[in-house]
Protein backbone atom coordinates (compact mmCIF):
# COMPACT_ATOMS: atom_id res chain seq x y z
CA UNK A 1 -48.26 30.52 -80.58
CA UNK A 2 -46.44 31.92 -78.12
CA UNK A 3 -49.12 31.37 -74.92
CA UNK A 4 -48.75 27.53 -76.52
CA UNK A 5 -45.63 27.51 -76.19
CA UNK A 6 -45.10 28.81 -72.57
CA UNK A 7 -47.67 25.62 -71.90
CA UNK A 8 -45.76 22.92 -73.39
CA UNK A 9 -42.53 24.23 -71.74
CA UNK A 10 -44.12 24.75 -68.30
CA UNK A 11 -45.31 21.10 -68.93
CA UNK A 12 -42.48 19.84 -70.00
CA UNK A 13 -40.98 21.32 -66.81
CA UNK A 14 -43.03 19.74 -64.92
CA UNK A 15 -42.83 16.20 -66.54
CA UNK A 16 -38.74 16.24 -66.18
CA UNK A 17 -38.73 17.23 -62.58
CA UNK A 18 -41.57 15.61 -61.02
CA UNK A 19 -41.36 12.11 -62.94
CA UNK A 20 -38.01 11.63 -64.82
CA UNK A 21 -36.53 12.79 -61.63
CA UNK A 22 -34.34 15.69 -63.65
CA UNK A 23 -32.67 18.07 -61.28
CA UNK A 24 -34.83 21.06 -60.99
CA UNK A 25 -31.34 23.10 -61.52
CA UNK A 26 -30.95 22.01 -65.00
CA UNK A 27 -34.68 21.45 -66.07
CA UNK A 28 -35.25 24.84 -65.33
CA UNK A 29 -31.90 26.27 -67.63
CA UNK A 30 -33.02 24.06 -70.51
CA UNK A 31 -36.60 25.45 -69.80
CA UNK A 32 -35.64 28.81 -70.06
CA UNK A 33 -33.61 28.46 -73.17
CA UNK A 34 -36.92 26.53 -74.83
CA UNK A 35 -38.51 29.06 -74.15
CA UNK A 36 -36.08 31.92 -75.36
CA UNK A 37 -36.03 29.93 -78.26
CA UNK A 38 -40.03 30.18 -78.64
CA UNK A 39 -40.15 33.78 -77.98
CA UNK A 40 -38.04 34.63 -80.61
CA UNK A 41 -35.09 35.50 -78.93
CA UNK A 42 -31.89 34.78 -80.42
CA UNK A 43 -29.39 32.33 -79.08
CA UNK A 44 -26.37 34.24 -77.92
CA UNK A 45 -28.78 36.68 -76.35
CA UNK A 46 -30.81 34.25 -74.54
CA UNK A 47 -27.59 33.09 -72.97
CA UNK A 48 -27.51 36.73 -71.72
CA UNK A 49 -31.28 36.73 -70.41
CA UNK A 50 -30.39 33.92 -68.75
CA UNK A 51 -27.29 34.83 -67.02
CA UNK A 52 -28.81 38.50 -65.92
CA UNK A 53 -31.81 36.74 -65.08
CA UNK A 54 -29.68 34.20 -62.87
CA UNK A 55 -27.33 36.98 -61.63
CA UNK A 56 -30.31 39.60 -60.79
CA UNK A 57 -31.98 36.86 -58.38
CA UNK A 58 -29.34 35.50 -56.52
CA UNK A 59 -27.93 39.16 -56.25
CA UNK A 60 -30.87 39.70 -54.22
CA UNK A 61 -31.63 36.53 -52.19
CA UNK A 62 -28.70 34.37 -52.47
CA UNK A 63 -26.34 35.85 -49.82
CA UNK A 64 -29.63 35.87 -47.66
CA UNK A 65 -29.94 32.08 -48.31
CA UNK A 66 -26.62 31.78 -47.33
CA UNK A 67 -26.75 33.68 -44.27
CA UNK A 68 -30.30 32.33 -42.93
CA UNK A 69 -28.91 28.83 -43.82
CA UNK A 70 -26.13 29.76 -41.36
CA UNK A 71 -28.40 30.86 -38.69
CA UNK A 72 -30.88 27.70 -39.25
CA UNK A 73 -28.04 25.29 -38.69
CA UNK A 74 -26.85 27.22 -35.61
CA UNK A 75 -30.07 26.90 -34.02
CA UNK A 76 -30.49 23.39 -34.74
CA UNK A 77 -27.07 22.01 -33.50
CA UNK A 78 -27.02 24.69 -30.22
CA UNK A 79 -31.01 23.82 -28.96
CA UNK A 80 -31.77 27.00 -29.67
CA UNK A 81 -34.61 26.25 -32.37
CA UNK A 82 -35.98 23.82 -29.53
CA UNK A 83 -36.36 26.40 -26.85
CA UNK A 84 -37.85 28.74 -29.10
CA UNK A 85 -40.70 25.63 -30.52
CA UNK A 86 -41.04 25.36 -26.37
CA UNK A 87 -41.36 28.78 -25.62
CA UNK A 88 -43.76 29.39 -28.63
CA UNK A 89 -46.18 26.45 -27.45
CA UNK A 90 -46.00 26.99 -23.79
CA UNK A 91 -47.35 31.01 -24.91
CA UNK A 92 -49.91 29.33 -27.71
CA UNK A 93 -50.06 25.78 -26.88
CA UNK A 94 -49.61 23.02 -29.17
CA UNK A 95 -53.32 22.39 -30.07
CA UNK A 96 -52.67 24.20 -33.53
CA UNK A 97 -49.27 24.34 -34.66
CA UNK A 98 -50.09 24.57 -38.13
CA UNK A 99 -52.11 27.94 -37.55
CA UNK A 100 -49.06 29.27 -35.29
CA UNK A 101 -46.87 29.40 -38.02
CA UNK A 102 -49.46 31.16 -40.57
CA UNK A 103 -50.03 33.63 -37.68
CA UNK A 104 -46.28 33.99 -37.50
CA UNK A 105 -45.99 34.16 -41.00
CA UNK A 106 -48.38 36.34 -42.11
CA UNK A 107 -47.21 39.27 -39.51
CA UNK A 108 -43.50 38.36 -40.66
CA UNK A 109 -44.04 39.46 -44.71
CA UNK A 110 -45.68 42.55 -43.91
CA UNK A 111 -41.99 44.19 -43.70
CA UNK A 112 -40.14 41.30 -44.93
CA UNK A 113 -39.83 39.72 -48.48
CA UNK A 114 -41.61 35.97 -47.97
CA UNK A 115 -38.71 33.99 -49.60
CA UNK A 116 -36.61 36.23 -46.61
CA UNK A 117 -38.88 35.52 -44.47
CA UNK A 118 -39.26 31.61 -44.72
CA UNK A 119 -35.16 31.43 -44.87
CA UNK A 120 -35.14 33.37 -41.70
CA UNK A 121 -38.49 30.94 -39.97
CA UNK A 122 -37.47 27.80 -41.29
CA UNK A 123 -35.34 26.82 -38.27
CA UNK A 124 -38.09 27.67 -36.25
CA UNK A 125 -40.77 25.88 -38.48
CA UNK A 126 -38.66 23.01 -38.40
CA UNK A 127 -38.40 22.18 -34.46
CA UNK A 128 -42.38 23.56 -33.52
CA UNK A 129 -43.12 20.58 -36.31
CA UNK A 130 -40.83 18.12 -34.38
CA UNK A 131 -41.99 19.31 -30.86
CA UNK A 132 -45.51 19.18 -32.00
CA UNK A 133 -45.07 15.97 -33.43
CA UNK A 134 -47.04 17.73 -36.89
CA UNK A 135 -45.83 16.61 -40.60
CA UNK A 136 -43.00 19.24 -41.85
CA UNK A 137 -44.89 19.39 -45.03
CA UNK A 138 -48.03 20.56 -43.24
CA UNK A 139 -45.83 22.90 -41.63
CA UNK A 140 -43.97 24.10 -44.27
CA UNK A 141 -46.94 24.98 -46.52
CA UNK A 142 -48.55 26.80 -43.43
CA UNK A 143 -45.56 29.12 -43.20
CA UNK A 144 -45.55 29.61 -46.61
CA UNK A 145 -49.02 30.62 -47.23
CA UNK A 146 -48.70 32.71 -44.37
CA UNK A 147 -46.24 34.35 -45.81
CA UNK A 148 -47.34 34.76 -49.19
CA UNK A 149 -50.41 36.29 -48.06
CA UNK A 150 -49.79 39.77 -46.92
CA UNK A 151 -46.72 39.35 -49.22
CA UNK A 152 -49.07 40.52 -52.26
CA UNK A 153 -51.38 42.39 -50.48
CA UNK A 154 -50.16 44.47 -47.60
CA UNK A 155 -47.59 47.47 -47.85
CA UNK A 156 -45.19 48.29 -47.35
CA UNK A 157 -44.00 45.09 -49.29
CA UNK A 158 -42.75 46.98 -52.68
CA UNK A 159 -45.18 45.20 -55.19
CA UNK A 160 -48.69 46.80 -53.43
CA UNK A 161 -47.08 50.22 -53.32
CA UNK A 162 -46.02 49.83 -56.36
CA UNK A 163 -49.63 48.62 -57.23
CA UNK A 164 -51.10 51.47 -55.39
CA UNK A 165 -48.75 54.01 -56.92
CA UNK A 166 -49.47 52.85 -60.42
CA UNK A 167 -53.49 53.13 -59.91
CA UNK A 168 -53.40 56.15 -58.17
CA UNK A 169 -54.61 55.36 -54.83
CA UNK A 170 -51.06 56.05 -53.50
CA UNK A 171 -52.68 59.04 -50.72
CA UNK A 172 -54.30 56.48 -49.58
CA UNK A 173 -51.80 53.81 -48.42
CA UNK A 174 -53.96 53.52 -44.96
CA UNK A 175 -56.91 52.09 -46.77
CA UNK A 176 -54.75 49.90 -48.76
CA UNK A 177 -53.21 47.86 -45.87
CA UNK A 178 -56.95 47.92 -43.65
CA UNK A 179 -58.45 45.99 -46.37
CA UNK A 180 -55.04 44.39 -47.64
CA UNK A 181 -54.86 43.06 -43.89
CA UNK A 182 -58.80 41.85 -44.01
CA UNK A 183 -58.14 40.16 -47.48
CA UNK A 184 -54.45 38.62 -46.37
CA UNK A 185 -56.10 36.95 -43.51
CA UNK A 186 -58.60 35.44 -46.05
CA UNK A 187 -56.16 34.11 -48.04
CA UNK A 188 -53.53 33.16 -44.94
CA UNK A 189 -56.24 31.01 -43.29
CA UNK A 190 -57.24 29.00 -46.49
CA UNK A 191 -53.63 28.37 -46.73
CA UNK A 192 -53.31 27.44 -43.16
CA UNK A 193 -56.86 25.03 -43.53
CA UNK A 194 -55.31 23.63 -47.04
CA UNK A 195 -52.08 22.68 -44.81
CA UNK A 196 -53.78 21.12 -42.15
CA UNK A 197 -54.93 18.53 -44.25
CA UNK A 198 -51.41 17.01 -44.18
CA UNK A 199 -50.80 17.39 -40.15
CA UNK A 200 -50.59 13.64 -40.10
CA UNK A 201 -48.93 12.72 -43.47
CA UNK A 202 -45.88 10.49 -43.93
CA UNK A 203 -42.75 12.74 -44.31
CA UNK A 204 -40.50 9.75 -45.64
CA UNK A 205 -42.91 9.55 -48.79
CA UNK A 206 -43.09 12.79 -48.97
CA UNK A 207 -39.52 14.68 -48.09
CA UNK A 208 -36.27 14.34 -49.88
CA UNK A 209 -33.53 12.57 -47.82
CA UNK A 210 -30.67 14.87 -45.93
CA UNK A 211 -28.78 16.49 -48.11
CA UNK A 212 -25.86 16.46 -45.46
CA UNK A 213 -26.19 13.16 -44.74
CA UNK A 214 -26.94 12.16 -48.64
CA UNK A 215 -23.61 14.31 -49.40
CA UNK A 216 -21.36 13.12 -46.75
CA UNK A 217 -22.70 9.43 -46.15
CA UNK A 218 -22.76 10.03 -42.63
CA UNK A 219 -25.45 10.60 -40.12
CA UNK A 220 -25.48 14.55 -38.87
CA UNK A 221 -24.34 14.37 -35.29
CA UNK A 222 -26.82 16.12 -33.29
CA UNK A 223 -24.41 17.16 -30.18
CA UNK A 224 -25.40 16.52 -26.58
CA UNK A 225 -26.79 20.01 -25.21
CA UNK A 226 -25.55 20.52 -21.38
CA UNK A 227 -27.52 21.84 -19.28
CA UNK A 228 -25.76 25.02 -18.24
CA UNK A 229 -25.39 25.90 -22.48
CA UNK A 230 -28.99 25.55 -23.24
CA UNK A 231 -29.71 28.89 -24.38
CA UNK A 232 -31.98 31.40 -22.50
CA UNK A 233 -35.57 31.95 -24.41
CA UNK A 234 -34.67 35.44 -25.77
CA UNK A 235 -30.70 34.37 -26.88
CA UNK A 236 -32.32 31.49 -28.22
CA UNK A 237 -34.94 34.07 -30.42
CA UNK A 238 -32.23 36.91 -31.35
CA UNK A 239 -30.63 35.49 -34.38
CA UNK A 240 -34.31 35.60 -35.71
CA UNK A 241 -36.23 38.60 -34.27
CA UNK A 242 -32.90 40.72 -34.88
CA UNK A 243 -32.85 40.38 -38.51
CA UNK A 244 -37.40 40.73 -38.46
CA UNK A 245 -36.84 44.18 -36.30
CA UNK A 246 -33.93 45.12 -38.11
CA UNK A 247 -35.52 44.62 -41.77
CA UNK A 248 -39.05 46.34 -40.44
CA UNK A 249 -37.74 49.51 -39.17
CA UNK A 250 -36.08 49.60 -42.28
CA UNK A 251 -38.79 49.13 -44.46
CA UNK A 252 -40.65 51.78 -42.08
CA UNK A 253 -37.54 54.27 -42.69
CA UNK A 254 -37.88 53.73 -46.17
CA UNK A 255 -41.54 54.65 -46.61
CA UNK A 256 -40.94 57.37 -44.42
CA UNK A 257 -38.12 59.04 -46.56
CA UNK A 258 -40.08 57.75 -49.87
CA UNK A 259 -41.29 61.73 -51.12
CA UNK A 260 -38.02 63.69 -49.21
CA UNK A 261 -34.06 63.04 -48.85
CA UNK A 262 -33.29 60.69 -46.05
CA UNK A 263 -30.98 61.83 -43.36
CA UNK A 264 -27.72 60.09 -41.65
CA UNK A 265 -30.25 58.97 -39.16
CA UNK A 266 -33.11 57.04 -42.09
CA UNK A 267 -29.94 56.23 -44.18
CA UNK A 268 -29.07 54.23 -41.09
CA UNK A 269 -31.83 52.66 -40.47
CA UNK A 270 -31.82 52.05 -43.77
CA UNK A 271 -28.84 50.30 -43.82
CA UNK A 272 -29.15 47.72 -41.36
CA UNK A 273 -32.61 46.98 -42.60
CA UNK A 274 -31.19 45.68 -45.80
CA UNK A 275 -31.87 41.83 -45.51
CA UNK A 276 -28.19 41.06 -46.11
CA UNK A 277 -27.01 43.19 -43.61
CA UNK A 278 -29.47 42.12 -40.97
CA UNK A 279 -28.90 38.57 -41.57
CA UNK A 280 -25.06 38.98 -41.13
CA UNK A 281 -26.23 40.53 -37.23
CA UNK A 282 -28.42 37.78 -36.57
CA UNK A 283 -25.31 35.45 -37.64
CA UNK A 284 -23.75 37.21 -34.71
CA UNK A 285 -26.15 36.62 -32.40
CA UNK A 286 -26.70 32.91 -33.44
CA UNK A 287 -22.65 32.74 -32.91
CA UNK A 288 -23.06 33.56 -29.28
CA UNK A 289 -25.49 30.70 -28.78
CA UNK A 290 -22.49 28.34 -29.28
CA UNK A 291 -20.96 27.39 -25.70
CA UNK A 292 -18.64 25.45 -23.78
CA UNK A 293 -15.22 24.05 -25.64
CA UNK A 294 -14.32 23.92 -29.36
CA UNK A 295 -16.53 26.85 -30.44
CA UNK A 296 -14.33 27.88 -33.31
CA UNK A 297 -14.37 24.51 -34.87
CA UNK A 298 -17.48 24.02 -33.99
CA UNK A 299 -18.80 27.06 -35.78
CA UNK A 300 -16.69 26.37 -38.59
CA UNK A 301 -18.16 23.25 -39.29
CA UNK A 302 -21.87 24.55 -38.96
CA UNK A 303 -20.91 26.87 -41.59
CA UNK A 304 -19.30 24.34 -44.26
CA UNK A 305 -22.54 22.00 -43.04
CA UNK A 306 -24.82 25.57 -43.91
CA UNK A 307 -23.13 26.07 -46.87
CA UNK A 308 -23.64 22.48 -48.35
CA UNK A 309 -27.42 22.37 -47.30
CA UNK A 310 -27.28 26.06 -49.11
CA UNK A 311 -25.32 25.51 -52.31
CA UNK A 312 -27.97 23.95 -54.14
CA UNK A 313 -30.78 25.94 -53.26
CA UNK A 314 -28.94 29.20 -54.36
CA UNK A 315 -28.48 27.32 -57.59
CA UNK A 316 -32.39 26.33 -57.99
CA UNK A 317 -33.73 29.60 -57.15
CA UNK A 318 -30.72 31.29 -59.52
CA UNK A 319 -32.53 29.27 -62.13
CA UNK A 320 -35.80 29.85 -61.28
CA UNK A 321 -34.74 33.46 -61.63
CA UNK A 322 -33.30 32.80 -64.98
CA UNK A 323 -36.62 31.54 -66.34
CA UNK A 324 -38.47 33.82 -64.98
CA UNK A 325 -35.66 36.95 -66.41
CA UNK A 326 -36.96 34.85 -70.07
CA UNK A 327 -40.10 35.03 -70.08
CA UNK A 328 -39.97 39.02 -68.63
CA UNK A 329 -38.26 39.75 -72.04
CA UNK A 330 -40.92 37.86 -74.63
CA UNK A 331 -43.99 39.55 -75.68
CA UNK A 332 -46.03 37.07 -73.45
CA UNK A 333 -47.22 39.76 -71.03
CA UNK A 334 -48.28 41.76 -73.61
CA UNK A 335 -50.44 39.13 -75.63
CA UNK A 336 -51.88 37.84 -72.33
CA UNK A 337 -53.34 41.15 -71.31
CA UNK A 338 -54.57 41.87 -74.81
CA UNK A 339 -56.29 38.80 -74.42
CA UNK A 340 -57.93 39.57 -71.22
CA UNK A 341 -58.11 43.23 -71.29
CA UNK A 342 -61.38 43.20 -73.60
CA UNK A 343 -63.52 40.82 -71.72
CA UNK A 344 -65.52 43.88 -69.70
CA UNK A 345 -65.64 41.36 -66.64
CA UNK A 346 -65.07 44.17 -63.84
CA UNK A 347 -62.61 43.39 -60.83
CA UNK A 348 -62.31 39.92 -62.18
CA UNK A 349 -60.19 42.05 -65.14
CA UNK A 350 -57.18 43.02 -62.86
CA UNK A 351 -57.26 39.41 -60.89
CA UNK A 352 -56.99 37.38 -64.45
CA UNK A 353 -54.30 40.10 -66.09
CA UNK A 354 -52.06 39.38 -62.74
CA UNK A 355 -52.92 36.20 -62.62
CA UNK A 356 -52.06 35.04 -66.61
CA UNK A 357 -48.53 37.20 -65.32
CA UNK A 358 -47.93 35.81 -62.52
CA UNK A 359 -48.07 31.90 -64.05
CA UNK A 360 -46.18 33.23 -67.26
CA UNK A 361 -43.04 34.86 -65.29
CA UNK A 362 -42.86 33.84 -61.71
CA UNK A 363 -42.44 36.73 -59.31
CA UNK A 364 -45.48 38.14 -58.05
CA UNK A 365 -43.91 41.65 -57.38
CA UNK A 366 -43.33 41.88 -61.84
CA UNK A 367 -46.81 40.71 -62.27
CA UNK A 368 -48.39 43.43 -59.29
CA UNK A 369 -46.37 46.03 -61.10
CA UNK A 370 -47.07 45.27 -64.78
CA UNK A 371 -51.00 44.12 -64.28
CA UNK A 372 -51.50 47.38 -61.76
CA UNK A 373 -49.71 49.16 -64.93
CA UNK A 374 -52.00 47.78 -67.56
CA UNK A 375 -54.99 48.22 -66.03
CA UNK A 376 -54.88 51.78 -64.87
CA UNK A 377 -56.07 53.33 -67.45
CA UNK A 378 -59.17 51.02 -67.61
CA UNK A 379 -60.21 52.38 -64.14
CA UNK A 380 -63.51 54.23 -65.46
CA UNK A 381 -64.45 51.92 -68.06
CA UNK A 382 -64.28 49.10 -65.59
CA UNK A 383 -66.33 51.33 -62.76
CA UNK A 384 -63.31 51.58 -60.59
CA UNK A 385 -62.24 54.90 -61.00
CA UNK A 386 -63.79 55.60 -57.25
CA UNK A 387 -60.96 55.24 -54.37
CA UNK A 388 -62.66 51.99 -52.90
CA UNK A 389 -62.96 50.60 -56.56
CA UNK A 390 -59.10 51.72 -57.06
CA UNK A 391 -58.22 50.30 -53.91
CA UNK A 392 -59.84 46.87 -54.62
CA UNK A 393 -58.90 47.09 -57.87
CA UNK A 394 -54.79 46.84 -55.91
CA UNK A 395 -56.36 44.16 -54.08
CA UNK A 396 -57.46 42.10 -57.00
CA UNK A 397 -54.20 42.52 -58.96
CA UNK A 398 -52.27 41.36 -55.11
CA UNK A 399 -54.88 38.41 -55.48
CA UNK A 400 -54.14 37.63 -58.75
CA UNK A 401 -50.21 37.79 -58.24
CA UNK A 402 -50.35 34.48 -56.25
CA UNK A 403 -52.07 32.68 -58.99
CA UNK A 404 -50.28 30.60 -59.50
CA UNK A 405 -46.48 29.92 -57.36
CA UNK A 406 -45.10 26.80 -59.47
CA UNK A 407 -41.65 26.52 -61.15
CA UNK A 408 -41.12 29.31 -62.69
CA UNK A 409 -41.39 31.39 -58.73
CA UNK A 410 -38.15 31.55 -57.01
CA UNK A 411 -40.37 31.41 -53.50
CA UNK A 412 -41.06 27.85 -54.98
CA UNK A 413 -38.17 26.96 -54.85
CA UNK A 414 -37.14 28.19 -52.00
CA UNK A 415 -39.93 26.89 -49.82
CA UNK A 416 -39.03 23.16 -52.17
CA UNK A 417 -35.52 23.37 -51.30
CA UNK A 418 -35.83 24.39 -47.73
CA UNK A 419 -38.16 22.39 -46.62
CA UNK A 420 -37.28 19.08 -48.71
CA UNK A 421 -40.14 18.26 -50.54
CA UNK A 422 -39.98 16.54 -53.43
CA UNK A 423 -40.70 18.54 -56.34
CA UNK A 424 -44.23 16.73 -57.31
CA UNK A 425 -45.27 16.87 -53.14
CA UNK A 426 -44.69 20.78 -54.06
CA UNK A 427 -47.03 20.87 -56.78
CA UNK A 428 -49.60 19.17 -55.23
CA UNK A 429 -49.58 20.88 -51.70
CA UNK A 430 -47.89 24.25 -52.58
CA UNK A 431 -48.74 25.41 -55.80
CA UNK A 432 -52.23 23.58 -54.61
CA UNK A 433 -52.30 26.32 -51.90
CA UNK A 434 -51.59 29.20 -53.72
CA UNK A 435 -54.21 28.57 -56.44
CA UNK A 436 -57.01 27.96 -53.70
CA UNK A 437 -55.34 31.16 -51.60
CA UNK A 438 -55.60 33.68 -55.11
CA UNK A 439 -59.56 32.40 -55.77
CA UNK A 440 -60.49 32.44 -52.14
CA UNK A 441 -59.25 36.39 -52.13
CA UNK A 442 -60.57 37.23 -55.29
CA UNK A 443 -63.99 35.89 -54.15
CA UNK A 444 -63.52 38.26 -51.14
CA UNK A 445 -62.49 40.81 -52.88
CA UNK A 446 -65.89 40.67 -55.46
CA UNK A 447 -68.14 40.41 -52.52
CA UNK A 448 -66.28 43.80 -51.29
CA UNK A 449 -66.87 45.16 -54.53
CA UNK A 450 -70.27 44.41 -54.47
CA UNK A 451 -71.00 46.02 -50.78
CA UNK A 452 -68.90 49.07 -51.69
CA UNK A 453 -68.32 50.12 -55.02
């Protein structure tokens, strides 16, 4: 009843936002109280899922939205984001812009979240797609896939150690990222080939209008860059490779101190790794790319122009978060892996556990750390009790943990909101993606299986 349930409401979800045009913001808070509802949960406590479900997400990412917004804006209005998009193609060239940006995403998530990531690249995504004269949908999805990929796969992102940790292949972390790299890259280029298919589409039919202009009712004035204030090629990159250093050394510093107490020197480290706190230096940086007169009224008005293209993407992926936070506290994890925990079908066991979570609930990090934590003690039974078949046995849970990124995924949202698709060019070319990248890995990931387990 309950798997039906989550069906019709996903559905409906769908339905509202894609054709009665319903704002995804309140489709998804009537979604998640449908849903409460359905799951047995009782009223005045589903208001309180909902609200720690909203609260716990945007604790997490929506300062970073705000902040990356901040930076993006920055970029745009100072050339900055222009001189990076030249620099990039003058290093790569411009025959495959779409396949830059997967490249540059998929290195990004290894130490970064992907929904901090794609705040932090969007800028960037933005003026290589203009530059390159490429669709910003095609681009958008290539970042994102890029992203996503070594996102589930590759430590030290917290859901595969996690993974790893809860099958008990954690001594072997090494192993984990060599073949979480080999499978990522999989999965990143049938992203990046799925992408490609819309180099050339139309972005009017496809792409929301401005929200600053839509707001305002004015054009954005794009100011006239002088010469001598065009930034240099590595001012014009600090506000972005400050927060990506920052937030991997960090990350590094972390897994180093994991087993022992961290000293003032990790703690540090630690510190300015946090994305919030790395974001707010990279603000800095983007703040000295503003030149010549006016620049405190200048900034100020990048930041109330960054905090209205924000606003309502902290409020989507809040949502998003608060659906998810339902879903986490009905018995729909458990019933799905009862389900598919008796089937005897091998790796394919782990992929369609994570997988059934991962469409359920939304973030891929729950469903690598439940599905890792269900299956464990299924190792032997499943002939993966050996440390390849434990370490592809990570993989197929990672693969199954993008399966599928629709609206119950904050990163869907984020990469919606962000990039101005409309919510059914989403579906179609994002969620799309991440169905394709999940199969193509698990098929890797059997052939592996079969080769060395």
């Amino acid at each position: 009843m309950l798997i039906i349930g989550l069906i019709v409401v996903v559905a409906a979800l769908v339905f509202a936002t894609a054709k009665l045009r319903v704002h995804p913001f309140l489709a998804l808070l009537i979604a998640a109280f449908a849903m409460a509802l359905i799951g047995g949960i009782a009223p005045r406590e589903a208001i309180s899922v909902i609200n720690d479900g909203f609260g716990s997400t945007l604790g997490y990412i929506g300062i970073v939205i705000a902040l990356g917004t901040i930076i993006g804006v920055i970029l745009d209005r100072t050339g900055a984001a222009v001189v990076m998009a030249e620099a990039i193609i003058r290093t790569l060239s411009d025959r495959f812009p779409t396949l830059t940006v997967s490249i540059i995403g998929y290195i990004v998530s290894i130490p970064v979240f992907c929904d901090s990531g794609y705040v932090i690249l969007n800028s960037l995504k933005n003026a290589l797609a203009k530059t390159a004269g490429i669709s910003v949908v095609a681009m958008s999805v290539a970042l994102a896939t890029g992203l996503f990929a070594t996102h589930n796969f590759v430590p030290p992102t917290p859901g595969p150690i996690a993974a790893a940790s809860n099958i008990g292949i954690a001594d072997a972390l090494g192993l984990v990222i060599l073949v979480g790299l080999f499978v990522s890259a999989v999965a990143a280029a049938v992203g990046w080939l799925w992408a490609s298919r819309y180099a050339h589409a139309n972005d009017e039919e496809l792409l929301e209008p401005d929200p600053i202009s839509e707001a305002t009712g004015q054009e954005v004035e794009r100011e006239e860059i002088k010469l001598e204030h065009r930034p240099t090629t590595l001012g014009a990159f600090m506000p972005i490779l400050a927060p990506i250093v920052l937030i991997s050394i960090g990350s590094v510093a972390l897994l180093a101190t994991r087993d022992t107490e961290a000293g003032i020197f990790a703690n540090a480290l630690i510190f300015l790794g946090t994305p919030v706190v790395a974001l707010a230096i990279g603000v800095i940086f983007a703040l000295l790319l503003i030149k010549g007169a006016g620049i405190k009224d200048r900034f100020h008005q990048m930041t109330v122009d960054a905090i209205l293209l924000a606003a309502p993407i902290i409020l989507i992926t809040g949502a998003g978060g608060a659906f998810g936070n339902v879903l986490r506290e009905t018995p729909i994890g458990d019933q799905l892996g009862d389900l598919l925990s008796g089937l005897g079908l091998g790796l394919l066991v782990p992929f369609l556990i994570a997988a059934a979570l991962k469409s359920a609930q939304g973030s891929s990090t729950v469903a690598l750390v439940t599905a890792s934590s269900m299956i464990a003690p299924m190792l032997a039974s499943l002939g993966l009790d050996s440390t390849m078949g434990m370490v592809l046995a990570v993989m197929a849970v990672g693969a199954g943990a993008m399966t599928v990124s629709h609206a119950n995924d904050s990163f869907f949202w984020v990469v919606t909101q962000f990039s101005r698709m409309k919510v059914s060019t989403a579906y179609k070319v994002f969620t799309t993606a991440t169905l394709l990248q999940g199969i193509s890995a698990m098929i890797t990931i059997y052939i592996l299986g079969l080769i060395f387990v």
